[in-house]
PDB file of N, CA and C in Angstrom:
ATOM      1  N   UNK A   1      79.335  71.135  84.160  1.00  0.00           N
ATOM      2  CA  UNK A   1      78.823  71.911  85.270  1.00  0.00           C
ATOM      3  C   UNK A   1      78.531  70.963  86.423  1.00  0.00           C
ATOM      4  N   UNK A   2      79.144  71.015  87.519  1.00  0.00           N
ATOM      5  CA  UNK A   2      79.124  70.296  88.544  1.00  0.00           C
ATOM      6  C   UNK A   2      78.708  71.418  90.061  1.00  0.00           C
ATOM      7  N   UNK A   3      77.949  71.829  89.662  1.00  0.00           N
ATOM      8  CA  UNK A   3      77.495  72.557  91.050  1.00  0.00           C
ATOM      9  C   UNK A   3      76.579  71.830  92.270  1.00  0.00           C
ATOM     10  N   UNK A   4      77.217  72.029  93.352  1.00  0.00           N
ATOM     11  CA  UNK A   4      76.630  71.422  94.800  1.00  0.00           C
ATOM     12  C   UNK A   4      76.217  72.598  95.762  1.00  0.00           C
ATOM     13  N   UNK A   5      75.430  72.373  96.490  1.00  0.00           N
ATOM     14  CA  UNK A   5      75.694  73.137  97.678  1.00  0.00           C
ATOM     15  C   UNK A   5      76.687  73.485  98.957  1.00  0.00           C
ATOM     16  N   UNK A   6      76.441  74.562  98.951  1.00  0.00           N
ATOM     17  CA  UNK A   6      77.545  75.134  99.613  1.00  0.00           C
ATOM     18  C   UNK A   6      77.041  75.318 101.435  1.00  0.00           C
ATOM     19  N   UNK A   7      77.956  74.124 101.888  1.00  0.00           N
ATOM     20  CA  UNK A   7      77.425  73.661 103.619  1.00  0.00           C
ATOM     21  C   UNK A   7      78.760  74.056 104.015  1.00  0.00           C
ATOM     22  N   UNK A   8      80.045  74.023 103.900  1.00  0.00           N
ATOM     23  CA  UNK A   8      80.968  74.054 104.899  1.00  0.00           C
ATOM     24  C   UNK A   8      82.247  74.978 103.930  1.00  0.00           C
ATOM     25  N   UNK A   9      83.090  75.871 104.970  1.00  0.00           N
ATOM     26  CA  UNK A   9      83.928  76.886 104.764  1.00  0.00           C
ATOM     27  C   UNK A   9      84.160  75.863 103.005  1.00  0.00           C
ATOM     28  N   UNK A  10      84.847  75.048 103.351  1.00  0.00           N
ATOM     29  CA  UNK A  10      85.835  74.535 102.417  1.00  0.00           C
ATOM     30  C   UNK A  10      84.868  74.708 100.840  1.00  0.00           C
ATOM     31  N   UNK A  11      84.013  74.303 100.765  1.00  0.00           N
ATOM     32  CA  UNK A  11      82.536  74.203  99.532  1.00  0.00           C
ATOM     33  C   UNK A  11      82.317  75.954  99.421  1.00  0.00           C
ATOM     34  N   UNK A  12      82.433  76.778 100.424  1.00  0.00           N
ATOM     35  CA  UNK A  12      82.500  78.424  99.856  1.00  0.00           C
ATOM     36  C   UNK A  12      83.710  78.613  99.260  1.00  0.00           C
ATOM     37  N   UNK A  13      85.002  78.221  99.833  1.00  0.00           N
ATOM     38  CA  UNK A  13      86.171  78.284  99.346  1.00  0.00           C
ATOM     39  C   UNK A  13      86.374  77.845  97.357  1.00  0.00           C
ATOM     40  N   UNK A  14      85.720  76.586  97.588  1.00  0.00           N
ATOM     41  CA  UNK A  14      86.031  76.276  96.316  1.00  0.00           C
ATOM     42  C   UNK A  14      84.524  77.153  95.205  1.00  0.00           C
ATOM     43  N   UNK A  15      84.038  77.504  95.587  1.00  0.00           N
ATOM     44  CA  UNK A  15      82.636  77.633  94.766  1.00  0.00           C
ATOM     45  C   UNK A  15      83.061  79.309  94.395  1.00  0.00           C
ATOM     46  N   UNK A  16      83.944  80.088  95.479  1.00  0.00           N
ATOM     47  CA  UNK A  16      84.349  81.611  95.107  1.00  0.00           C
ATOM     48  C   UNK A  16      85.226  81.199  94.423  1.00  0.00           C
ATOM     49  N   UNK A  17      86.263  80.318  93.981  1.00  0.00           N
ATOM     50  CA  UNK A  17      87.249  79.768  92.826  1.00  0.00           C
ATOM     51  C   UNK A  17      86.755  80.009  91.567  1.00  0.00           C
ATOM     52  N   UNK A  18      85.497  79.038  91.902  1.00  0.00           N
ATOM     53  CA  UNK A  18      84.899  78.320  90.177  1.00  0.00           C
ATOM     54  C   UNK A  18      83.834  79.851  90.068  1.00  0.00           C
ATOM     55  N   UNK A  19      83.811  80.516  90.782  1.00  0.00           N
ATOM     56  CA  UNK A  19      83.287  81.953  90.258  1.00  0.00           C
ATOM     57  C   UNK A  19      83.516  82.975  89.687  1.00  0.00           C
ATOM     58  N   UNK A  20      85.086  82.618  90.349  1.00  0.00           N
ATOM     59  CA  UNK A  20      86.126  83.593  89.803  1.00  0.00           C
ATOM     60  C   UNK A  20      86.229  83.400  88.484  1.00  0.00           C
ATOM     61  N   UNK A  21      86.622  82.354  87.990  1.00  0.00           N
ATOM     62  CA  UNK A  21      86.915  82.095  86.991  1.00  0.00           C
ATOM     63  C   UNK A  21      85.827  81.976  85.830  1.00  0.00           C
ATOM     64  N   UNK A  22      84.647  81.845  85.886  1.00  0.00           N
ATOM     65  CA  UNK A  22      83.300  82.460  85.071  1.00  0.00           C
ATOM     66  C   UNK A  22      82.561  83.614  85.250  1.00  0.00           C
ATOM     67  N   UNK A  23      82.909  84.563  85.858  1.00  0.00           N
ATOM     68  CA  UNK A  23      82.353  85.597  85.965  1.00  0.00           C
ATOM     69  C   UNK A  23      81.861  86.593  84.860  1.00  0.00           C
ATOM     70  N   UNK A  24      82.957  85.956  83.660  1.00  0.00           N
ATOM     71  CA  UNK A  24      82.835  86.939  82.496  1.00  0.00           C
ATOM     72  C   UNK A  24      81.444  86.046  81.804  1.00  0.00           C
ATOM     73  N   UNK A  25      81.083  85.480  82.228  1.00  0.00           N
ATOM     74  CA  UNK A  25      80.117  84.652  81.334  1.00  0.00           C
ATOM     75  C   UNK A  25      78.955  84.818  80.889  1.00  0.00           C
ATOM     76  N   UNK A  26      78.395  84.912  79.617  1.00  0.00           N
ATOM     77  CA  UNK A  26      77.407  85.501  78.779  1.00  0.00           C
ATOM     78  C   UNK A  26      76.252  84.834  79.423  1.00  0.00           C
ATOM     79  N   UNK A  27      75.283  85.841  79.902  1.00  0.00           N
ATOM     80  CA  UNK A  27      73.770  85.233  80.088  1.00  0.00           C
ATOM     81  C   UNK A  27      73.374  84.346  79.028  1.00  0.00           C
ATOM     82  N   UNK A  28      72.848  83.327  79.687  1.00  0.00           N
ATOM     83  CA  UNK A  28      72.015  82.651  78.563  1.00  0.00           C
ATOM     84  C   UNK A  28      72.729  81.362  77.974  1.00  0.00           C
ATOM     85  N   UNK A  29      74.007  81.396  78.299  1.00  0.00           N
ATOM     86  CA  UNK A  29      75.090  80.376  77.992  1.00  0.00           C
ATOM     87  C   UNK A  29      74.756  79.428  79.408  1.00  0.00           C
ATOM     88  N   UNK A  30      75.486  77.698  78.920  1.00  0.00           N
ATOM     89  CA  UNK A  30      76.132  77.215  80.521  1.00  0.00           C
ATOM     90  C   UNK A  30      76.479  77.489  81.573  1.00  0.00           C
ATOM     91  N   UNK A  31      77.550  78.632  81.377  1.00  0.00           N
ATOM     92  CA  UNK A  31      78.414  78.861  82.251  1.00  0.00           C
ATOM     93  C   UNK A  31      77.784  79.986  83.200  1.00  0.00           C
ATOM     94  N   UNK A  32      76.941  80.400  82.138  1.00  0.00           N
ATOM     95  CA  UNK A  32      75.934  81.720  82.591  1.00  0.00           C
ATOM     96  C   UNK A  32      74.603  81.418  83.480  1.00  0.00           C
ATOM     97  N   UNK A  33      74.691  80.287  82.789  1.00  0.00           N
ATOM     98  CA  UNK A  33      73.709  79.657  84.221  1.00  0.00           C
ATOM     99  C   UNK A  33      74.335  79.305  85.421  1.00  0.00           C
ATOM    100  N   UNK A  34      75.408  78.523  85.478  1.00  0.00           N
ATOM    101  CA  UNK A  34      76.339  77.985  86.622  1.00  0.00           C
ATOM    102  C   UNK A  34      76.372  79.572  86.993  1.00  0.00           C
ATOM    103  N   UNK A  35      77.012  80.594  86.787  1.00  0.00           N
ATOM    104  CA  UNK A  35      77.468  81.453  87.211  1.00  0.00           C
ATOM    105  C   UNK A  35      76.062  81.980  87.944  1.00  0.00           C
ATOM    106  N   UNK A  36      74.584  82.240  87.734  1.00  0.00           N
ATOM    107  CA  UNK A  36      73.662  82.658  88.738  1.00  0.00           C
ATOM    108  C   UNK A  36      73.482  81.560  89.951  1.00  0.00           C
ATOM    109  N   UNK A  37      73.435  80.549  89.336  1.00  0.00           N
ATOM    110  CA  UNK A  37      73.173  79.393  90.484  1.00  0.00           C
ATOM    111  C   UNK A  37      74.155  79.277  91.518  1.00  0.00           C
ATOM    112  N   UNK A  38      75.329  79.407  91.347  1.00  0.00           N
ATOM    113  CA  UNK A  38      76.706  79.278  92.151  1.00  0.00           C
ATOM    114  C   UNK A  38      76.071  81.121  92.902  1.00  0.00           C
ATOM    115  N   UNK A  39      76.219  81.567  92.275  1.00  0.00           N
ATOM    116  CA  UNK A  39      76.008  83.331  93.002  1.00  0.00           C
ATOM    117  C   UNK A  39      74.920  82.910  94.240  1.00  0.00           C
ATOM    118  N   UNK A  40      74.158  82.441  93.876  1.00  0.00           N
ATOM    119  CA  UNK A  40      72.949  82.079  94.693  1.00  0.00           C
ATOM    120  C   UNK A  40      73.272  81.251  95.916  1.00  0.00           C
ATOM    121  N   UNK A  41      73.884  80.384  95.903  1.00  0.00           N
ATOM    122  CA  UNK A  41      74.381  79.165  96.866  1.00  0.00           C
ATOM    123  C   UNK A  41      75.200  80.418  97.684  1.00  0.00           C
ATOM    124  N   UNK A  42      76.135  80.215  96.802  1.00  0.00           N
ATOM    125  CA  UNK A  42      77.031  81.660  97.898  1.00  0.00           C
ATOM    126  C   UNK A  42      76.432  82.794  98.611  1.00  0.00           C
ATOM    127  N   UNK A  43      75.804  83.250  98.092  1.00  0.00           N
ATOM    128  CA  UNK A  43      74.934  84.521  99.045  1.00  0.00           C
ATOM    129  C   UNK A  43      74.191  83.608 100.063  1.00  0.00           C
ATOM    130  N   UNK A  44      73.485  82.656  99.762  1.00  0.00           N
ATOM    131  CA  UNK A  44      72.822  81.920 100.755  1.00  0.00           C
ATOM    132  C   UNK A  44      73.740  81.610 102.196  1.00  0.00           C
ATOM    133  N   UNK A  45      74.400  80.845 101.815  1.00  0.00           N
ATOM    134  CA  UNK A  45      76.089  80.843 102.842  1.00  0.00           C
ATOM    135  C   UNK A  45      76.349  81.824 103.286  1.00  0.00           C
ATOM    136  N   UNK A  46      76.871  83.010 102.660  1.00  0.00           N
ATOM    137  CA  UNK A  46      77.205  84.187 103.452  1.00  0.00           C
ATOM    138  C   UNK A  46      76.211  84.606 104.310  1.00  0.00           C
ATOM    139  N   UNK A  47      75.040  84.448 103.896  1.00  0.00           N
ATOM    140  CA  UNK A  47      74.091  84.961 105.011  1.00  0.00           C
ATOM    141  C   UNK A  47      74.066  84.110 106.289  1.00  0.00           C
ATOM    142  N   UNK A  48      74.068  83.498 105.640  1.00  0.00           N
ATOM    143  CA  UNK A  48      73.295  82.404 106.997  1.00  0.00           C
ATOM    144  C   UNK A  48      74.812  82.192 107.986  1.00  0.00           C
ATOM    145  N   UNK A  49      76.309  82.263 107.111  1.00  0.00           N
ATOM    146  CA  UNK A  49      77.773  82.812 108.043  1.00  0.00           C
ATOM    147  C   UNK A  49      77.959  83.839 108.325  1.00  0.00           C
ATOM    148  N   UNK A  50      78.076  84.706 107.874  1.00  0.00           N
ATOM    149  CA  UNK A  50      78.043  85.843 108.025  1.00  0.00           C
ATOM    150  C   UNK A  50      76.946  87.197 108.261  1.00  0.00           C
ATOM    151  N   UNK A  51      76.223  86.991 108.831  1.00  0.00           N
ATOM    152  CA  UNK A  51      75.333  88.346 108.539  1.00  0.00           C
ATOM    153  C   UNK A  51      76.076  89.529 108.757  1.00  0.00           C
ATOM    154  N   UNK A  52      75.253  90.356 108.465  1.00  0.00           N
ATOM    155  CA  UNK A  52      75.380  91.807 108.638  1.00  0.00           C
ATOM    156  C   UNK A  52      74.308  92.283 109.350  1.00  0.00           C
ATOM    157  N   UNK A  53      74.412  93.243 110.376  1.00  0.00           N
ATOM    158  CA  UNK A  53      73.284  94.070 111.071  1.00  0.00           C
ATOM    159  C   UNK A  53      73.265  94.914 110.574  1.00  0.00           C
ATOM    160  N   UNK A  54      72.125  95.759 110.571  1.00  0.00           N
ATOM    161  CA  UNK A  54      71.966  96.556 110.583  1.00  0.00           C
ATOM    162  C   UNK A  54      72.297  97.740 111.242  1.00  0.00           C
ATOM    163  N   UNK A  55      73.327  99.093 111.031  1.00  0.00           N
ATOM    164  CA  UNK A  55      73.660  99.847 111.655  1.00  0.00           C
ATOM    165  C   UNK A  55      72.388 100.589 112.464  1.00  0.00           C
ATOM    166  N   UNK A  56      72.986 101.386 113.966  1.00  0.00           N
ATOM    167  CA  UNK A  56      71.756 102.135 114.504  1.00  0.00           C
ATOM    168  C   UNK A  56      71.260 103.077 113.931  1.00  0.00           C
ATOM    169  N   UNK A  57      70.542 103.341 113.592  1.00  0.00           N
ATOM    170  CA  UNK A  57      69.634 104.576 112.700  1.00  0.00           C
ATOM    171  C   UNK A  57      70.409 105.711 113.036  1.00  0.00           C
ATOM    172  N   UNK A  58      70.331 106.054 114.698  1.00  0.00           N
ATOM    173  CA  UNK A  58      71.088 107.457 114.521  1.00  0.00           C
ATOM    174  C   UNK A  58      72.415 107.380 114.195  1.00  0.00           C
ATOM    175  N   UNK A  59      73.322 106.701 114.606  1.00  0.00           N
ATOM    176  CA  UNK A  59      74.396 106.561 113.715  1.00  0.00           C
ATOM    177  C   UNK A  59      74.725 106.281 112.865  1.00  0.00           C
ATOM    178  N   UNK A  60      73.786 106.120 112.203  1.00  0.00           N
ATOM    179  CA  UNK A  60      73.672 105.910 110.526  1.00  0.00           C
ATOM    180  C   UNK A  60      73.378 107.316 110.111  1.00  0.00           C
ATOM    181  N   UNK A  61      72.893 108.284 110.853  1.00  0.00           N
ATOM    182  CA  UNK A  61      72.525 109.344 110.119  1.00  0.00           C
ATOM    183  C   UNK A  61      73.695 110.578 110.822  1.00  0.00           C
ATOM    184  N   UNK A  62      74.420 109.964 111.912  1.00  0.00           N
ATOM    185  CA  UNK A  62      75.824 110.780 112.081  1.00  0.00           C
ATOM    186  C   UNK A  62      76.999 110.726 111.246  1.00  0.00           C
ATOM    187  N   UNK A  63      76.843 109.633 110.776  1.00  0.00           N
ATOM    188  CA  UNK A  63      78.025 109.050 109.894  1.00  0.00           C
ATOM    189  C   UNK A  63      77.649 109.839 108.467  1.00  0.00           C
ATOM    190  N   UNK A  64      76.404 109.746 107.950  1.00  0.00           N
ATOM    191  CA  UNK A  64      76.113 110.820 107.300  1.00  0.00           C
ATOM    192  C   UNK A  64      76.312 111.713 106.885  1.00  0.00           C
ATOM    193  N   UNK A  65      75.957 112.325 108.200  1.00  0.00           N
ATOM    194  CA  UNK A  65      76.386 114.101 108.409  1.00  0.00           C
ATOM    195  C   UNK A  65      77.555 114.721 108.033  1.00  0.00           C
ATOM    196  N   UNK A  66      78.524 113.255 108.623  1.00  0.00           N
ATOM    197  CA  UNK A  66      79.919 114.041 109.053  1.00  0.00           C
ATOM    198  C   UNK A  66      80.456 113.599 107.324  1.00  0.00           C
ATOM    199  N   UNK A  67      79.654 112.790 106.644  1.00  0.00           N
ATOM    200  CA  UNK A  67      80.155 112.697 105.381  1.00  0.00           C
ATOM    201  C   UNK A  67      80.084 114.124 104.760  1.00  0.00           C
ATOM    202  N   UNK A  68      79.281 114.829 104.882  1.00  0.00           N
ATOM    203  CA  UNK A  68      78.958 116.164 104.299  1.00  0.00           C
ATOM    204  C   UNK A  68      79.319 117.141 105.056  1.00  0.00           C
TER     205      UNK A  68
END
């Protein structure tokens, strides 16, 4: 288990790799740890690259509507 933090595109790039590929991994195992800790680094990254806003309330509740 070689996990680092995740500072630059290339370190998200490789860290959604090595995620991919343990995802099936039993809580409580190694890999099952790597696999929360890596989840963690990554969400951290995405946030802090990517956010998301928050949609406007009323158009959150038009979009809604027109769902129904």
């Amino acid at each position: 288990m070689n996990i680092k933090a995740v500072k630059t595109k290339k370190d998200h790039e490789e860290a959604m790799l090595r995620l991919e590929k343990i995802l099936d991994a039993k809580k409580g195992t190694p890999e099952g740890d790597e696999l929360q800790m890596l989840g963690s680094l990554i969400e951290q990254y995405e946030d802090e690259h990517f956010p998301i806003d928050l949609p406007d309330p009323v158009e959150a509740i038009k979009f809604r509507i027109e769902q129904h």
